[in-house]
C-alpha atoms as a PDB file:
ATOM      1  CA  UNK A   1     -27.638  48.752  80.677  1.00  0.00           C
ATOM      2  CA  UNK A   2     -24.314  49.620  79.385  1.00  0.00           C
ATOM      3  CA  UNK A   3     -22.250  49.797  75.498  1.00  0.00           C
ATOM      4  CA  UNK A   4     -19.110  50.335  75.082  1.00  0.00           C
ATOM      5  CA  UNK A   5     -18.640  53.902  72.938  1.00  0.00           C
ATOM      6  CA  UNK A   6     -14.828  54.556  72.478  1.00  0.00           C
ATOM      7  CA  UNK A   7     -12.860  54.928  75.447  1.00  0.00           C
ATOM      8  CA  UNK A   8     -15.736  55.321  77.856  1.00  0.00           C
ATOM      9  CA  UNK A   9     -19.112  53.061  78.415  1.00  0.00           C
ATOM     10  CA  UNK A  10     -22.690  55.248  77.592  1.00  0.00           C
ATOM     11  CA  UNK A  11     -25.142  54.261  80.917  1.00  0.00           C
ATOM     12  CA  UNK A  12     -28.646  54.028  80.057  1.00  0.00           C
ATOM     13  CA  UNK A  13     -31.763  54.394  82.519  1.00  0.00           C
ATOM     14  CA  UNK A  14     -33.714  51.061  82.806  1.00  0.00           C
ATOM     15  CA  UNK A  15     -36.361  52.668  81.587  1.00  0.00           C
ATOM     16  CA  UNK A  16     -35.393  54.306  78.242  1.00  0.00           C
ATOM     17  CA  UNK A  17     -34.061  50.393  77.330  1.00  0.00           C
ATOM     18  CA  UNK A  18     -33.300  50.537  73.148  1.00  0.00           C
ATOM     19  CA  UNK A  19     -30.342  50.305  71.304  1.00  0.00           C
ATOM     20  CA  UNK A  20     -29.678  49.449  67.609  1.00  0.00           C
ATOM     21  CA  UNK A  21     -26.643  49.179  65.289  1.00  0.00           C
ATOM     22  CA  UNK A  22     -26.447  49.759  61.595  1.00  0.00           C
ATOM     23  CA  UNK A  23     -25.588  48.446  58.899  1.00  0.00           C
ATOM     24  CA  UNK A  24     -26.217  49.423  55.309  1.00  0.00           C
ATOM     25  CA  UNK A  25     -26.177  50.399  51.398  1.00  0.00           C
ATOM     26  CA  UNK A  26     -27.700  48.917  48.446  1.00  0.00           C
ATOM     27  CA  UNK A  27     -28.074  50.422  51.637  1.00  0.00           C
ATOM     28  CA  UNK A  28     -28.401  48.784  55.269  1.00  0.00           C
ATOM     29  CA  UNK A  29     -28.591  48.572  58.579  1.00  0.00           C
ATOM     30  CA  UNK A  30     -29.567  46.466  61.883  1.00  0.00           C
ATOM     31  CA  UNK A  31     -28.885  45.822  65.338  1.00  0.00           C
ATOM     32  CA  UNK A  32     -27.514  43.635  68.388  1.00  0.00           C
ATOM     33  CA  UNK A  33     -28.136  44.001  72.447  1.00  0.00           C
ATOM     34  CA  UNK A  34     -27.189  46.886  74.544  1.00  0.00           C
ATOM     35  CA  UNK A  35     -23.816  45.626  74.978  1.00  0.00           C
ATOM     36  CA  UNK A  36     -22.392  45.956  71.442  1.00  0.00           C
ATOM     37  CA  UNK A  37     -20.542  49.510  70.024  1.00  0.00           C
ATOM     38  CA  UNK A  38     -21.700  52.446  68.223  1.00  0.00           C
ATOM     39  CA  UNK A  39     -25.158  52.223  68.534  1.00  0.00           C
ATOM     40  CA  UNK A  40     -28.240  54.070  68.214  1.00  0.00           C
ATOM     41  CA  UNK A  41     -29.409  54.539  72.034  1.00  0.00           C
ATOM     42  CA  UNK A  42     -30.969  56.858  74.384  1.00  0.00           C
ATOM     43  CA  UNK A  43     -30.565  60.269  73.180  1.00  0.00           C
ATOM     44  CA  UNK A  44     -30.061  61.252  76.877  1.00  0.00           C
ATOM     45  CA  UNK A  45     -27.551  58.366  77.054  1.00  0.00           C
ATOM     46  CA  UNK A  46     -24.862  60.151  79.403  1.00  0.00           C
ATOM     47  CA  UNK A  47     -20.640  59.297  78.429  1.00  0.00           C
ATOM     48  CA  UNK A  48     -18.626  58.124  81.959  1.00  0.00           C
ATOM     49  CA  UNK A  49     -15.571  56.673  82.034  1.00  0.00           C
ATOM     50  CA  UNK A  50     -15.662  52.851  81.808  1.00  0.00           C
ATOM     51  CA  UNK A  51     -14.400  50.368  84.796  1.00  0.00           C
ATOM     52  CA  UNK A  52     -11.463  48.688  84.755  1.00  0.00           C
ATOM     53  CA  UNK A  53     -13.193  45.523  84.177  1.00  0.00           C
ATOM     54  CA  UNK A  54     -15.775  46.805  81.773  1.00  0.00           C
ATOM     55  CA  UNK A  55     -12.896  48.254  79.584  1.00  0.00           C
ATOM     56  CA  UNK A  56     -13.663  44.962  77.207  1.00  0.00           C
ATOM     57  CA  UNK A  57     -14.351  46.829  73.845  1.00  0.00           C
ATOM     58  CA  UNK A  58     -13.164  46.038  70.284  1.00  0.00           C
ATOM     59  CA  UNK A  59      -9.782  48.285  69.481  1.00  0.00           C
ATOM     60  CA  UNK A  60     -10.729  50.514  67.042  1.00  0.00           C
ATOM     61  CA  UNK A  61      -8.323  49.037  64.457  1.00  0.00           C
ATOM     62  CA  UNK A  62     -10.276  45.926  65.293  1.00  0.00           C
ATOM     63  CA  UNK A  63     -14.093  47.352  64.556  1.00  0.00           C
ATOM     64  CA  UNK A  64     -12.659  49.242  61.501  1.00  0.00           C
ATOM     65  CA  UNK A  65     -11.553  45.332  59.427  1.00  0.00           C
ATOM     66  CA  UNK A  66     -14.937  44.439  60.600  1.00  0.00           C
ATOM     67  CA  UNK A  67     -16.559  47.786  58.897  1.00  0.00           C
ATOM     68  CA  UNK A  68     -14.672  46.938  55.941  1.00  0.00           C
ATOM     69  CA  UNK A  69     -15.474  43.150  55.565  1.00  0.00           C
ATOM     70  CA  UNK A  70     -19.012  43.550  56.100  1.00  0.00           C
ATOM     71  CA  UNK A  71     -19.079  46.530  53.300  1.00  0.00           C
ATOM     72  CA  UNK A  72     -17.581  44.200  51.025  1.00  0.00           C
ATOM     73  CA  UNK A  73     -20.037  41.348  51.720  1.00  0.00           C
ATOM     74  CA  UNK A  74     -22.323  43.574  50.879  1.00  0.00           C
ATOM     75  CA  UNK A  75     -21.131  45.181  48.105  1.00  0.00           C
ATOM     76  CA  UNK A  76     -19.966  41.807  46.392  1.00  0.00           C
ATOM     77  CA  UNK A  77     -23.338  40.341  47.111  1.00  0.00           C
ATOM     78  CA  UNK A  78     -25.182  43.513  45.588  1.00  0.00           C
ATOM     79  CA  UNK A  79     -23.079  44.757  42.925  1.00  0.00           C
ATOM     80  CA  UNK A  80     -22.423  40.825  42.298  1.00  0.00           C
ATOM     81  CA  UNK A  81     -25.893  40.302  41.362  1.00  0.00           C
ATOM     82  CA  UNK A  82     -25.968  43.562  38.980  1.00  0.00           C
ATOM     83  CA  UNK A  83     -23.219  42.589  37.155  1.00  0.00           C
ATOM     84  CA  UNK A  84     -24.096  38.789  36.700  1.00  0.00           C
ATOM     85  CA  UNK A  85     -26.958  40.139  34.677  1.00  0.00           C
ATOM     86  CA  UNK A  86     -25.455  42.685  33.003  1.00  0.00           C
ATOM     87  CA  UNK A  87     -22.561  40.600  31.757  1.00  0.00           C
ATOM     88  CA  UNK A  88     -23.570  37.199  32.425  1.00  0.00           C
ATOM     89  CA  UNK A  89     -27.305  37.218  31.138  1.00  0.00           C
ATOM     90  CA  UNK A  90     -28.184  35.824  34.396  1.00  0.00           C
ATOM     91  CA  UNK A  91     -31.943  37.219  33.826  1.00  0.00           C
ATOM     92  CA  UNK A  92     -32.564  38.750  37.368  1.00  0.00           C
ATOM     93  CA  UNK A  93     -34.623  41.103  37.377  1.00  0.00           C
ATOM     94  CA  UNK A  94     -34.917  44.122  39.397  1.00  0.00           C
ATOM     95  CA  UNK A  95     -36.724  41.938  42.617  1.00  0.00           C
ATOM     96  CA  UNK A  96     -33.996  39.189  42.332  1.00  0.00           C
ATOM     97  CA  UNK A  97     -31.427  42.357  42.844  1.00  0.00           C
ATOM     98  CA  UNK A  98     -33.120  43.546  45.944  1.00  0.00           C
ATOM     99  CA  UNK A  99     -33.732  40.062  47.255  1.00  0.00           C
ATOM    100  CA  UNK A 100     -30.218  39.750  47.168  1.00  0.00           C
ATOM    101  CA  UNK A 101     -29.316  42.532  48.604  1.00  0.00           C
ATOM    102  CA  UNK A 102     -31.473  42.364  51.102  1.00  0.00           C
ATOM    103  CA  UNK A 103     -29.655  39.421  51.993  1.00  0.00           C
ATOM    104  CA  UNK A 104     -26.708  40.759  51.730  1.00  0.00           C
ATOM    105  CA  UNK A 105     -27.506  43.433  54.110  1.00  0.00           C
ATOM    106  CA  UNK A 106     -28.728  40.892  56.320  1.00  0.00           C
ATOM    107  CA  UNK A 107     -25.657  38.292  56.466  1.00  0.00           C
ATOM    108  CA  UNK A 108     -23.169  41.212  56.464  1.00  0.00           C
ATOM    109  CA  UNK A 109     -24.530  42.474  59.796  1.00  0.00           C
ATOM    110  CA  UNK A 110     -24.969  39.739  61.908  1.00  0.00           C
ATOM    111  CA  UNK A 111     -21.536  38.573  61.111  1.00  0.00           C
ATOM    112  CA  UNK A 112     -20.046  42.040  61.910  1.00  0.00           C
ATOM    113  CA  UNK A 113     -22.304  43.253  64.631  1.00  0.00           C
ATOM    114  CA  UNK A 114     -20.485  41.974  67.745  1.00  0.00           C
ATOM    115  CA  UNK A 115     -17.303  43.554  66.606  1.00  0.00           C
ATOM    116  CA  UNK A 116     -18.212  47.195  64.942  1.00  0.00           C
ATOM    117  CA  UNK A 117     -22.145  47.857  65.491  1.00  0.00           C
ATOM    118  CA  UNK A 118     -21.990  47.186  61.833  1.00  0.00           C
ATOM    119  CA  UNK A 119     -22.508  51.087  60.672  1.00  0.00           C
ATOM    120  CA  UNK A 120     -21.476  49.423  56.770  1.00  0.00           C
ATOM    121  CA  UNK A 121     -22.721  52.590  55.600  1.00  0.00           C
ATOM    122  CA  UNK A 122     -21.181  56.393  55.736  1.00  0.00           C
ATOM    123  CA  UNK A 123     -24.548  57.831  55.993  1.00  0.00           C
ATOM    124  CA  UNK A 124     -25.279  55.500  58.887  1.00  0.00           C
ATOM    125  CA  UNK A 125     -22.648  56.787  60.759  1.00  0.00           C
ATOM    126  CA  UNK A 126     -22.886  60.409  59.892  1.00  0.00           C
ATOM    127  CA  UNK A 127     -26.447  60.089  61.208  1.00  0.00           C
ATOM    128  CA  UNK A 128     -25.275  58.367  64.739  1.00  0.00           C
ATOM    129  CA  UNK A 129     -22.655  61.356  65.130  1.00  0.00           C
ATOM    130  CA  UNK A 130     -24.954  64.196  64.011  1.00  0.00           C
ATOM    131  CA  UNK A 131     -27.731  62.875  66.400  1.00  0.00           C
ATOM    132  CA  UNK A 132     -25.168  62.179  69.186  1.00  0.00           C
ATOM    133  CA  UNK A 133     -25.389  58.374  69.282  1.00  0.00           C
ATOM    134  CA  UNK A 134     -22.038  57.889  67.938  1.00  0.00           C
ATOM    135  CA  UNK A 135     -18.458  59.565  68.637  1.00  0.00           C
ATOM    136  CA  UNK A 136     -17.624  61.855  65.980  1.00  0.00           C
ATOM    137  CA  UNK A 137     -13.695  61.563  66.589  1.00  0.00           C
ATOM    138  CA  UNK A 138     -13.486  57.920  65.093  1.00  0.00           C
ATOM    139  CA  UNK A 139     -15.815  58.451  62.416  1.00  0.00           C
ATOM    140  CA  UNK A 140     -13.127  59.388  60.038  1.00  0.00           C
ATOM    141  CA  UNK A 141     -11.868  55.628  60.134  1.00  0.00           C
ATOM    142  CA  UNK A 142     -15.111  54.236  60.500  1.00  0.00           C
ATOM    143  CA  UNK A 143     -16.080  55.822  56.965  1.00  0.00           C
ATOM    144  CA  UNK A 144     -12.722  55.087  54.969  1.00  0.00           C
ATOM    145  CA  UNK A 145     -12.482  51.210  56.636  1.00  0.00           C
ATOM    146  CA  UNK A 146     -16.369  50.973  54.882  1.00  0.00           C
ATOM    147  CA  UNK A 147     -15.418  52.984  51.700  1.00  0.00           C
ATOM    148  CA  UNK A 148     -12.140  50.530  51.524  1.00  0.00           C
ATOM    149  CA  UNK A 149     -14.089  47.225  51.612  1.00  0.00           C
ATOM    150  CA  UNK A 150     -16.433  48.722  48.810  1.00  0.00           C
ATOM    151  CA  UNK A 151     -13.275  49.191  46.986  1.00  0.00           C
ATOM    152  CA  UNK A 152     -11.976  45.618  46.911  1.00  0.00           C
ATOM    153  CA  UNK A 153     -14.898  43.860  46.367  1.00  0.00           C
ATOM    154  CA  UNK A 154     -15.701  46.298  43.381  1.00  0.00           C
ATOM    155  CA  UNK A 155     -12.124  45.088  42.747  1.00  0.00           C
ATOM    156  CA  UNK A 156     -13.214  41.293  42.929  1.00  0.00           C
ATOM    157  CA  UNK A 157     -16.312  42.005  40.881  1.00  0.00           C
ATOM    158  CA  UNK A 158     -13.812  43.670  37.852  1.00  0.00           C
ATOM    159  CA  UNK A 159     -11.632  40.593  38.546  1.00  0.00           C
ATOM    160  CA  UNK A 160     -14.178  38.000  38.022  1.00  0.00           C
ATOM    161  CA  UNK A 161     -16.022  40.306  35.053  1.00  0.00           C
ATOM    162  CA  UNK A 162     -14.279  41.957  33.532  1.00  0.00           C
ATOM    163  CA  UNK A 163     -13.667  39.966  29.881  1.00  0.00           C
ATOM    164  CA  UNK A 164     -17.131  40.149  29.719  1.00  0.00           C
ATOM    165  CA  UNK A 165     -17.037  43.771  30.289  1.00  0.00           C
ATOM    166  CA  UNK A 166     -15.160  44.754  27.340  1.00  0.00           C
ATOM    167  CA  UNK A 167     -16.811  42.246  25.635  1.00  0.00           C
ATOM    168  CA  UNK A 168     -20.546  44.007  26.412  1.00  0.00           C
ATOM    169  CA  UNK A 169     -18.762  47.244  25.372  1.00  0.00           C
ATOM    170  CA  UNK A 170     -17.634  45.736  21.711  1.00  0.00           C
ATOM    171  CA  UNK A 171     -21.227  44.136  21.127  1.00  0.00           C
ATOM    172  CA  UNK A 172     -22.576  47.711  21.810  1.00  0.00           C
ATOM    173  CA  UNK A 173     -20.081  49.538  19.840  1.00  0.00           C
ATOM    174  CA  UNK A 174     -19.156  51.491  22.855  1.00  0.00           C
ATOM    175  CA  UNK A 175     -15.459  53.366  23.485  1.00  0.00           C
ATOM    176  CA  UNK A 176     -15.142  53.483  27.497  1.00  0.00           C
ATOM    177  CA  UNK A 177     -14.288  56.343  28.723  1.00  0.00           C
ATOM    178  CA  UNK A 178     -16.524  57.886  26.357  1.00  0.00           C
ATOM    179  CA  UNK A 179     -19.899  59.971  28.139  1.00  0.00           C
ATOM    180  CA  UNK A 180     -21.987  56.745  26.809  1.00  0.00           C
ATOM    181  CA  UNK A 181     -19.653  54.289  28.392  1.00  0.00           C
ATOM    182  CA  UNK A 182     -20.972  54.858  31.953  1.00  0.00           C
ATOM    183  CA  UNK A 183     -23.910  53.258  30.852  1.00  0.00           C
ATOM    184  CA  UNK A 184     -21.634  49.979  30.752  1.00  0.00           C
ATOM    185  CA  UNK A 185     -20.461  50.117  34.688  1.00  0.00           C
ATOM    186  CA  UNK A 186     -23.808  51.643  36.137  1.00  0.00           C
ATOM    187  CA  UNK A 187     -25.098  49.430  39.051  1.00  0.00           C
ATOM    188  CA  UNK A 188     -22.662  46.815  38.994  1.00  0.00           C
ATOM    189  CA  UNK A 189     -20.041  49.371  40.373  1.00  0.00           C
ATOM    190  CA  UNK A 190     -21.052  53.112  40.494  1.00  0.00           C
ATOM    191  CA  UNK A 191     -24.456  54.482  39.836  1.00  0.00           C
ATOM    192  CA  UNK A 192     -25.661  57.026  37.692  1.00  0.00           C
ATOM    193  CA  UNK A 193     -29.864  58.435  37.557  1.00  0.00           C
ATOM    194  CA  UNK A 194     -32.436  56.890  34.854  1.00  0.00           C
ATOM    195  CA  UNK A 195     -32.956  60.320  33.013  1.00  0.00           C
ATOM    196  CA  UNK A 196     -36.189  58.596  31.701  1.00  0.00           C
ATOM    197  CA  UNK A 197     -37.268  58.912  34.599  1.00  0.00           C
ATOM    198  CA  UNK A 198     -35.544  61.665  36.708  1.00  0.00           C
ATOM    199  CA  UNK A 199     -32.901  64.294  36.341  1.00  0.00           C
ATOM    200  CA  UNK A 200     -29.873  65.066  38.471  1.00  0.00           C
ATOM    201  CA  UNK A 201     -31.645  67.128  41.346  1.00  0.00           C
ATOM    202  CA  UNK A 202     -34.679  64.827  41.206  1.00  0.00           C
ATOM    203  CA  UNK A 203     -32.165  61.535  41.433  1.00  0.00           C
ATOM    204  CA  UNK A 204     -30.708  63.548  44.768  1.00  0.00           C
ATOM    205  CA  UNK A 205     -33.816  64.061  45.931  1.00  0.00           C
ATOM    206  CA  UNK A 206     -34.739  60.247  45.483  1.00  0.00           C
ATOM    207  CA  UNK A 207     -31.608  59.494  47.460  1.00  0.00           C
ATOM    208  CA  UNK A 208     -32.269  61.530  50.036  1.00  0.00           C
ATOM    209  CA  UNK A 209     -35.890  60.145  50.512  1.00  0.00           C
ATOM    210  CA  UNK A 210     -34.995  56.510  50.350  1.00  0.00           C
ATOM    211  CA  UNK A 211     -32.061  56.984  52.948  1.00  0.00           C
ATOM    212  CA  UNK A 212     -34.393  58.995  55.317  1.00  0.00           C
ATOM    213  CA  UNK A 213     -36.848  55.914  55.040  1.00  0.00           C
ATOM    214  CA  UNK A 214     -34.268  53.237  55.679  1.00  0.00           C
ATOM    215  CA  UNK A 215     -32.652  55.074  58.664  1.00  0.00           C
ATOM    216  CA  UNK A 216     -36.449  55.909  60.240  1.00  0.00           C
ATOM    217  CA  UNK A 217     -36.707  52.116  59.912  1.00  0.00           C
ATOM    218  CA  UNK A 218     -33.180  51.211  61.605  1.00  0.00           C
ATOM    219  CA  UNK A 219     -33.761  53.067  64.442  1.00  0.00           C
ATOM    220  CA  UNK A 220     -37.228  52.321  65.092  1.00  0.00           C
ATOM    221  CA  UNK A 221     -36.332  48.351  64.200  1.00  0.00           C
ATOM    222  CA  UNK A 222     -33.646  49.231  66.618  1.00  0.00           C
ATOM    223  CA  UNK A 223     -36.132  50.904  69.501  1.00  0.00           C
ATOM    224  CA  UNK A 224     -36.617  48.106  72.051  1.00  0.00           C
ATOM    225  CA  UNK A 225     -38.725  50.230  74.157  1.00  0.00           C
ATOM    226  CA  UNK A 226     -41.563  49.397  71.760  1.00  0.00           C
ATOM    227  CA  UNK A 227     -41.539  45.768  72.464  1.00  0.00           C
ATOM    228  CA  UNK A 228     -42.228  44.967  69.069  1.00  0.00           C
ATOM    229  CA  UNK A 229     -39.009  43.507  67.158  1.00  0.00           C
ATOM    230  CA  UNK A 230     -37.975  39.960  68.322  1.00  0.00           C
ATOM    231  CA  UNK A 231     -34.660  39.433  69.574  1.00  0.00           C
ATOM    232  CA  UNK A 232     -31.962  38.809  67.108  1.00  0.00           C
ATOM    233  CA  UNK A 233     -33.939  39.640  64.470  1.00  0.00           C
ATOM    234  CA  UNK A 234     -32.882  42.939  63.797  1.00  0.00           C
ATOM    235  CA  UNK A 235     -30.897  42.568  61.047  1.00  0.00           C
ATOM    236  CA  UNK A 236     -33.411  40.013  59.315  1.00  0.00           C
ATOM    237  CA  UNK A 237     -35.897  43.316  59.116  1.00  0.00           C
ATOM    238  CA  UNK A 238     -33.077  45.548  58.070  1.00  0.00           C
ATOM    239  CA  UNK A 239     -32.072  43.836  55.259  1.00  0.00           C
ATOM    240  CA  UNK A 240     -36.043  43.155  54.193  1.00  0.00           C
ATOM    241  CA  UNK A 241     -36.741  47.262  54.523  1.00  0.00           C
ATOM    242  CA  UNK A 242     -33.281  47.821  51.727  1.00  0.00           C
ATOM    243  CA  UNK A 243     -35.001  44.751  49.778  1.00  0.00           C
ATOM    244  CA  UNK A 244     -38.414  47.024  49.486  1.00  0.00           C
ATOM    245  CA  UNK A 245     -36.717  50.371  48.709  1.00  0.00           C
ATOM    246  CA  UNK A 246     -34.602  48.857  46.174  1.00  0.00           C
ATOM    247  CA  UNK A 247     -37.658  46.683  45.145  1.00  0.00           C
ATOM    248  CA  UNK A 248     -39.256  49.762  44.806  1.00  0.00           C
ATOM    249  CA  UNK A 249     -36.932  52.518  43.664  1.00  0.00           C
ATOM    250  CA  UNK A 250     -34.326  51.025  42.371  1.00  0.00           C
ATOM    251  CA  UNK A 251     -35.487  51.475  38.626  1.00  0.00           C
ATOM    252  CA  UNK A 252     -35.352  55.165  39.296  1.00  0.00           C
ATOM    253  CA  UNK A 253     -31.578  55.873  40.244  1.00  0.00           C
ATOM    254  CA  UNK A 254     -30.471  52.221  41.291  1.00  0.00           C
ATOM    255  CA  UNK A 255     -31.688  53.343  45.071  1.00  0.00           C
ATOM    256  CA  UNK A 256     -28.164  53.565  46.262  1.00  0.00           C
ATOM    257  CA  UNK A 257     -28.879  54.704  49.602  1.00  0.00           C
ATOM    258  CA  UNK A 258     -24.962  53.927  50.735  1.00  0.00           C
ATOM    259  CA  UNK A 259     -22.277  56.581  49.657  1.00  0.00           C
ATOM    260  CA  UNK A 260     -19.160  53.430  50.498  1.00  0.00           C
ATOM    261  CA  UNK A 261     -21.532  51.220  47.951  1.00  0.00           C
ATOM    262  CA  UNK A 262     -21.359  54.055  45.104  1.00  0.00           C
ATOM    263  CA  UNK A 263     -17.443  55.285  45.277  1.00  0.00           C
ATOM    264  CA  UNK A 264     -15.493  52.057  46.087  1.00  0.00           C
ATOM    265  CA  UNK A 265     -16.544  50.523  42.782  1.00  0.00           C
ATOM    266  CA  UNK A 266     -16.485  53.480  41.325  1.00  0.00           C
ATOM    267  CA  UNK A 267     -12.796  54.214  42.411  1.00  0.00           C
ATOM    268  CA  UNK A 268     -12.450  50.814  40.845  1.00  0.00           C
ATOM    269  CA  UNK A 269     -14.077  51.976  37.001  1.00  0.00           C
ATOM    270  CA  UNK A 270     -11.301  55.449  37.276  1.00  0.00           C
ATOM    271  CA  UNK A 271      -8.601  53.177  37.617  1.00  0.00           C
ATOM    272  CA  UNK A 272      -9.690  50.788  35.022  1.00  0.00           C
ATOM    273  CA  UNK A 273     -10.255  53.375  31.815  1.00  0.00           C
ATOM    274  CA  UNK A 274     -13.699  55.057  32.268  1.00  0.00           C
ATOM    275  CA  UNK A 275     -11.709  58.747  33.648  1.00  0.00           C
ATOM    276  CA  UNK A 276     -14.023  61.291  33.946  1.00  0.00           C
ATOM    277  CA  UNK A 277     -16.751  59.255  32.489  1.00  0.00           C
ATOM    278  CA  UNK A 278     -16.637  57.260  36.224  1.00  0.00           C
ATOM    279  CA  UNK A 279     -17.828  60.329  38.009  1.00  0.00           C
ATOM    280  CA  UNK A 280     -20.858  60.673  36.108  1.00  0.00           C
ATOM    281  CA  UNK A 281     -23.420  61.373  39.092  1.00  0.00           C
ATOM    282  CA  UNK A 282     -21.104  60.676  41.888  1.00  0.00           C
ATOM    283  CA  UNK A 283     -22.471  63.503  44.035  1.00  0.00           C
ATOM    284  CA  UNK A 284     -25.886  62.226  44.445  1.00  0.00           C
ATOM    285  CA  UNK A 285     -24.968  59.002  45.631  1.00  0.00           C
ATOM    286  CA  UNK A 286     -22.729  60.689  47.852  1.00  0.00           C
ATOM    287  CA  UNK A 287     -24.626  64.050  49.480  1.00  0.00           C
ATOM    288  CA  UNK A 288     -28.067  62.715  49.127  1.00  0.00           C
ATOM    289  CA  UNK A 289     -27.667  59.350  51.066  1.00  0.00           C
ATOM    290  CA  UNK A 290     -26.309  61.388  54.144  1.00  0.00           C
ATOM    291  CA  UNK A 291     -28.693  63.847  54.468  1.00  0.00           C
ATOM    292  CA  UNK A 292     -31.463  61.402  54.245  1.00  0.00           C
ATOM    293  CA  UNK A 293     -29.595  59.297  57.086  1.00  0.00           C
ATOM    294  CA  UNK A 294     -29.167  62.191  59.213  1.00  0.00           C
ATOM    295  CA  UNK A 295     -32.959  63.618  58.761  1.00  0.00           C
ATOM    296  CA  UNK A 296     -34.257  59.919  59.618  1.00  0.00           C
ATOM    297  CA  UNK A 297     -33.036  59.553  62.618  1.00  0.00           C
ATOM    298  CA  UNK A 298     -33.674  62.742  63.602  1.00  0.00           C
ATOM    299  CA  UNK A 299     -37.131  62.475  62.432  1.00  0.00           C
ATOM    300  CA  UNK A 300     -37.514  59.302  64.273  1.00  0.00           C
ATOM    301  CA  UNK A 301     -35.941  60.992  67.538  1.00  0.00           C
ATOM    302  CA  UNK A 302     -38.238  63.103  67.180  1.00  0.00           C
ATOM    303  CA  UNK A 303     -41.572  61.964  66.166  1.00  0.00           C
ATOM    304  CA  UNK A 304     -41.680  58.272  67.347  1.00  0.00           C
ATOM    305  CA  UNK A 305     -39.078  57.865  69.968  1.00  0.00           C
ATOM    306  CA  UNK A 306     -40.561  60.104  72.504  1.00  0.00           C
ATOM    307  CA  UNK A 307     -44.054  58.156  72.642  1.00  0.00           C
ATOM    308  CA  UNK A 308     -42.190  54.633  72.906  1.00  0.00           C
ATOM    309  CA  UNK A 309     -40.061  55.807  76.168  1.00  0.00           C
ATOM    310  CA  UNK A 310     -43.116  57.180  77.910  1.00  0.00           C
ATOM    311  CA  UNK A 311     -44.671  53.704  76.850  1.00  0.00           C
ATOM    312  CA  UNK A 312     -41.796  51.777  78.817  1.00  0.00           C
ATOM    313  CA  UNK A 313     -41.603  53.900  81.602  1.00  0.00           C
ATOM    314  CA  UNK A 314     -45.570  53.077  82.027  1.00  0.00           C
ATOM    315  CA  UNK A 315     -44.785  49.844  82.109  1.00  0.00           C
ATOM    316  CA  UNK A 316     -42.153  50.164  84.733  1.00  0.00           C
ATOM    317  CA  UNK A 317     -44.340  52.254  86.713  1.00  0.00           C
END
């Protein structure tokens, strides 16, 4: 079993047979067959140089447009939904917002996954480098292709709402760019922490939880040795895991689990008048989603990984 991985192919044993690729934000993550880039395999996985023939793989120019559409489906889809209700009245609720990004999550990978791995997520692939399932050399333009298709669709979402923006902001009798005014933006483009609830370092530490969750989850979604995911639908179960977190967290700090998800729109709310009052918080959404990615996966490598390899080499035995 063989995926492409940058200029070379990663050759698995038979019996050590699991790969996933991620997606994410709101969240988000899933997966595809052995064959597709950048994803989460044997840890043993060895790199070789690729055959002639074999040497089939995306360009890298070509996975990075498919990183950045599937960011902004999800990010339109997600923040979309946030700001419908916040400026629309559209009445969902907290478990319409995770529904829908859940789907989201969901649509935005399998229509990327063939191309990228659909990483959609800088924590994602900060976690696939740091636990050696992903080259660390192109992750530079794997991050800013996802943190770019945040960007425009946080620039379609200010397109399509933003009359209504000012006009929540004059009902409310708030100046933006004022320290209240990030109220106005939070969720439907950056995030900042329900102090009602938590403060700065306990928002962080929220973040870092709810990543570490949803990356255990991709990679054990994405662990075929354990015979227990159906094929193709990986990114189905992704996308429901980011509807629960959000579903359950996301009153707490809007459960942003996706630093791309948090700055593009909140590059868009800098340029638009908020100034400093757009960084409010930036930091957790930022530094807590990647070291929750990064401790998932290694907790999963860990933990979980090891029993389901011994468990299909039994059964090759």
């Amino acid at each position: 079993m063989t995926i492409a991985r940058g200029l070379g192919l990663l050759r698995l044993p038979a019996t050590r047979r699991w790969c996933a690729t991620v997606a994410a934000a709101g969240g988000y993550a899933a997966f595809t067959e052995a064959q597709q880039p950048y994803s989460i395999c044997e840890a043993h996985a060895r790199i070789v140089p690729a055959a002639p023939a074999e040497a089939t793989s995306p360009s890298l120019t070509s996975r990075c447009i498919a990183e950045a559409i599937g960011t902004a489906i999800i990010v339109c889809g997600g923040c979309g939904s946030v700001a419908a209700a916040k400026y629309g009245g559209s009445g969902a609720n907290v478990f319409a917002h995770a529904i829908t990004w859940g789907i989201s999550v969901t649509l935005a990978v399998y229509a990327t996954r063939a191309v990228s791995g659909a990483h959609l997520n800088p924590a994602v692939t900060a976690a696939l480098v740091a636990t050696g399932k992903s080259p660390a050399d192109e992750a530079p333009a794997y991050i800013a292709a996802q943190c770019l298709g945040a960007f425009a669709a946080g620039v379609v979402t200010y397109a399509v709402w933003g009359n209504a923006i000012a006009a929540t902001e004059a009902a409310a009798g708030i100046v933006r760019g004022t320290a209240a005014s990030a109220a106005i933006f939070a969720g439907a483009f950056g995030m900042i922490p329900n102090t009602a609830v938590l403060g700065a370092a306990g928002a962080l530490v929220a973040e870092i939880w709810m990543t570490g969750v949803l990356m255990f989850m991709i990679c054990a979604i994405g662990d075929s040795a354990s015979g227990s995911v159906p094929a193709g639908s990986e990114p189905a179960l992704v996308g429901a895991t980011v509807a629960m977190i959000i579903g359950t967290y996301g009153p707490v700090n809007g459960a942003g689990m996706n630093p791309a998800r948090d700055l593009g729109p909140r590059l868009v709310t800098l340029l638009t008048g908020w100034g400093p009052a757009a960084l409010t918080g930036w930091w957790i959404y930022t530094v807590g989603p990647v070291i929750g990615a990064v401790l998932g996966a290694m907790a999963y490598d860990e933990l979980i990984a090891p029993q389901t390899a011994m468990k299909a080499q039994k059964k090759v035995l």
